[in-house]
Protein backbone atom coordinates (compact mmCIF):
# COMPACT_ATOMS: atom_id res chain seq x y z
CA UNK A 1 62.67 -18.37 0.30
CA UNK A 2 58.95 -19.68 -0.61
CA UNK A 3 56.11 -17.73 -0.03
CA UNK A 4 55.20 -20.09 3.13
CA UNK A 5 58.42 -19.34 4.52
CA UNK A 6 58.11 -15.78 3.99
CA UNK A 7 54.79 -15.74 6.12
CA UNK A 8 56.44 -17.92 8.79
CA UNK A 9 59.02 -15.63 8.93
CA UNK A 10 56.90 -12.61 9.08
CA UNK A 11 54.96 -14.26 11.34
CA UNK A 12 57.31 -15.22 13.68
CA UNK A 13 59.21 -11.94 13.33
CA UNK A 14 55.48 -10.12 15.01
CA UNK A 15 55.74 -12.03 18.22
CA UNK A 16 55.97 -10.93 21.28
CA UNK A 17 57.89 -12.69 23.79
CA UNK A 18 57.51 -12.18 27.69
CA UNK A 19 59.72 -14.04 30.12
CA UNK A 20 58.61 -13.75 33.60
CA UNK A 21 58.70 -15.35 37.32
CA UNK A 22 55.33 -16.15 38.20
CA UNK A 23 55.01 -13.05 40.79
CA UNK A 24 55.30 -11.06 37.75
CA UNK A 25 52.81 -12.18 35.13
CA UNK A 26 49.44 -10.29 35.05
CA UNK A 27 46.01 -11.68 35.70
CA UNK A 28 45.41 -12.00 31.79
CA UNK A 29 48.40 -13.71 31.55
CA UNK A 30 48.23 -16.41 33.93
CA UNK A 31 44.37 -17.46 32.06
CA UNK A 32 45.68 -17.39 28.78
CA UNK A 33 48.52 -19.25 30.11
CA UNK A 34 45.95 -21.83 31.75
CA UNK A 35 43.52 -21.87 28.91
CA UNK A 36 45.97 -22.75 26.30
CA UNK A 37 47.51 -25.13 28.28
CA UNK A 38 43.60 -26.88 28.83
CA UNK A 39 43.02 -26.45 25.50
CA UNK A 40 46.25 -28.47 23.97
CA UNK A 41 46.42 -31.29 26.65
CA UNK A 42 43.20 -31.51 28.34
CA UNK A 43 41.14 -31.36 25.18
CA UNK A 44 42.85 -31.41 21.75
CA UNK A 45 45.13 -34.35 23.08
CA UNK A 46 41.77 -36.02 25.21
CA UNK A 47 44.09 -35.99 28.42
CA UNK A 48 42.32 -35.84 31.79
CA UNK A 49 44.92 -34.48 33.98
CA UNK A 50 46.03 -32.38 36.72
CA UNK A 51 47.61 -29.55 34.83
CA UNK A 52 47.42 -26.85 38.24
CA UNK A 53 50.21 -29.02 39.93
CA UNK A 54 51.32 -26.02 42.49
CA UNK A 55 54.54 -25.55 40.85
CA UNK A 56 53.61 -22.94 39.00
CA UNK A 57 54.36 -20.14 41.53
CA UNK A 58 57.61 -21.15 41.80
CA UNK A 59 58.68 -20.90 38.12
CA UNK A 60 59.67 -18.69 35.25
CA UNK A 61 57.30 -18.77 32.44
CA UNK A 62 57.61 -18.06 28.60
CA UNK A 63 54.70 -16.39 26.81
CA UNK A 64 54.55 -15.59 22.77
CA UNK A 65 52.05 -13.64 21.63
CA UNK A 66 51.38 -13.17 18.34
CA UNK A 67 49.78 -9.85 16.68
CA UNK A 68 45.83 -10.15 16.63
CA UNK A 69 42.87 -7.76 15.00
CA UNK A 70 42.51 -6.90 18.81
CA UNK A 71 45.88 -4.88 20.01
CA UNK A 72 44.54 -5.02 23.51
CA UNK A 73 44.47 -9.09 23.62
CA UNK A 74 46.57 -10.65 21.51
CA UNK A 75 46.39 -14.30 21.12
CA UNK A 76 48.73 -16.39 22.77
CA UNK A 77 50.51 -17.92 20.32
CA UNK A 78 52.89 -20.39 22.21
CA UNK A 79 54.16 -21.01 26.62
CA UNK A 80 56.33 -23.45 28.15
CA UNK A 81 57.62 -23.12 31.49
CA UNK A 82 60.74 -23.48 33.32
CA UNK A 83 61.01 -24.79 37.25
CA UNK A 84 64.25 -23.79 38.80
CA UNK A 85 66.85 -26.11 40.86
CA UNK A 86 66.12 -27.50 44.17
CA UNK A 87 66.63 -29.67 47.32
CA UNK A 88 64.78 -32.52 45.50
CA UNK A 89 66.10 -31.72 41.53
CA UNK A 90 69.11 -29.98 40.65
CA UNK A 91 68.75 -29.25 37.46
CA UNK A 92 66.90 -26.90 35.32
CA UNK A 93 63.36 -28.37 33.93
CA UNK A 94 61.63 -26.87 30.55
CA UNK A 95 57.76 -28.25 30.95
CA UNK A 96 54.46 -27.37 29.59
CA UNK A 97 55.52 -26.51 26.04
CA UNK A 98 53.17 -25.99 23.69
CA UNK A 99 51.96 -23.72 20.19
CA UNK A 100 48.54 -22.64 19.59
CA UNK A 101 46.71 -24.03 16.77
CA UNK A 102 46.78 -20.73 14.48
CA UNK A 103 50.15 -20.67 15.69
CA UNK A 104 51.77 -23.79 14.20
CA UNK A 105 54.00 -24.89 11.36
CA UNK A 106 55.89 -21.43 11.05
CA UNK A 107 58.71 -22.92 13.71
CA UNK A 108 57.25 -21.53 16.73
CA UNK A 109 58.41 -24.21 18.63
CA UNK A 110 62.12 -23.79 17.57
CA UNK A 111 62.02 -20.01 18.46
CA UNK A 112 60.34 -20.66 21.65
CA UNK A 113 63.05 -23.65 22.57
CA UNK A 114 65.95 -21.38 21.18
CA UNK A 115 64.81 -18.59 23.56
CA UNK A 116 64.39 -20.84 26.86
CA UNK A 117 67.60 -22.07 26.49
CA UNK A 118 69.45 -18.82 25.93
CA UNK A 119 67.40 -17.24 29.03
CA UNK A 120 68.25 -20.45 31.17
CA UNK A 121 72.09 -20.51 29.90
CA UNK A 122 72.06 -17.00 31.29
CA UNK A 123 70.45 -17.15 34.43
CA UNK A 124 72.23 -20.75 35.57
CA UNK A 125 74.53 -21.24 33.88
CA UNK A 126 76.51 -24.53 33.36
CA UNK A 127 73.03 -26.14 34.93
CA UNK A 128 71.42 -29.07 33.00
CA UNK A 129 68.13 -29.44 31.65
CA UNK A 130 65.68 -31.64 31.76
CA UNK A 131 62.39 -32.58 29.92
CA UNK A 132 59.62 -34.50 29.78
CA UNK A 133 59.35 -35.42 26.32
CA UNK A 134 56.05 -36.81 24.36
CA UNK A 135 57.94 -39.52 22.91
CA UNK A 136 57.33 -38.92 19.21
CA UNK A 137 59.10 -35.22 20.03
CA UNK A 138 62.86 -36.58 21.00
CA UNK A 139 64.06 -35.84 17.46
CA UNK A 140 62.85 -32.13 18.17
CA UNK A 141 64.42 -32.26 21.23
CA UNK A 142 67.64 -33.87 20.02
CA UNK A 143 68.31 -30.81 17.45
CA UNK A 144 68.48 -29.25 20.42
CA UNK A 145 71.08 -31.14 22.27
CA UNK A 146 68.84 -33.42 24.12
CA UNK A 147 69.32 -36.78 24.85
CA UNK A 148 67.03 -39.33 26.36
CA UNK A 149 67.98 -40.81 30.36
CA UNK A 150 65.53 -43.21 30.64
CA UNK A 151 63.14 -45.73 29.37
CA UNK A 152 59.77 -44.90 27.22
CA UNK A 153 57.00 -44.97 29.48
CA UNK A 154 53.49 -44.01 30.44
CA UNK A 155 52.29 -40.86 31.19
CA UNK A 156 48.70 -40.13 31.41
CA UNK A 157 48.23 -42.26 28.50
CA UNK A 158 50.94 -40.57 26.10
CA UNK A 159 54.17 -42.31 25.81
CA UNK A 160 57.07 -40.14 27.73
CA UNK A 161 60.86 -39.66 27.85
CA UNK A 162 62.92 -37.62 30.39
CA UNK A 163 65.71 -36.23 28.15
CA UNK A 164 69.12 -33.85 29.79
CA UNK A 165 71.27 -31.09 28.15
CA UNK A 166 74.10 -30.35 29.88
């Protein structure tokens, strides 16, 4: 193992991972939650969009937090969120995924995905899941078992692909 991997490792190994219903996360939580969430797609991908859609309240949401010089806020370090089967959609959806800037290239994103699926596999199981992928992210995806089910297209400027696990 290279000393890079070593710190990803260690680094990844420090995180704190909170999976939650929305009813359940703290005030703190839901702004880092927000903030990141403005920071990656609003400004660092220069995306004017409605990110407070209302569906929010009615999912389960995955917060990593990695260790900071503070102990009482530790930086988030990477969120998605998942929105539960319904009338309209019956199957499982994984949105809003992102990693922090200090918080990427040490696999983040493959621990976070890893830890989604397990928690959905166990709370519905034999559900599918569905994404909506940046484009340039279905190989990601696909290591995950992922596969598009529709058409490249538009999506507040950023080419998008719905992708399904069953």
């Amino acid at each position: 193992m290279t000393d890079s991997q070593h710190t990803a490792a260690a680094r990844l190994a420090q995180l704190e991972w909170r999976w939650k219903p929305f009813v359940d996360l703290s005030s703190f939580e839901v702004y880092d939650m927000l903030a990141a969430r403005s920071a990656v797609f609003v400004i660092e991908q220069n995306c004017l969009y409605g990110d407070i859609d209302g569906l929010d309240v009615q999912a389960w949401h995955l917060l990593a937090y990695g260790a900071g010089e503070n102990a009482a806020l530790p930086p988030l370090a990477g969120y998605l969120r998942v929105l539960l089967p319904d009338a309209e959609d019956t199957d499982v959806r994984i949105g809003r995924v992102l990693t922090t800037a200090p918080f990427r290239g040490i696999g983040l994103g493959n621990a976070m995905l890893a830890r989604a699926i397990a928690q959905i596999r166990e709370q519905w199981p034999a559900t599918p899941i569905r994404l909506h992928a940046q484009a340039h992210l279905q190989g990601f995806y696909g290591a995950f078992g992922f596969e598009p089910v529709g058409e490249i297209h538009d999506e507040d400027g950023i080419p998008h692909v719905w992708m399904r696990s069953l």
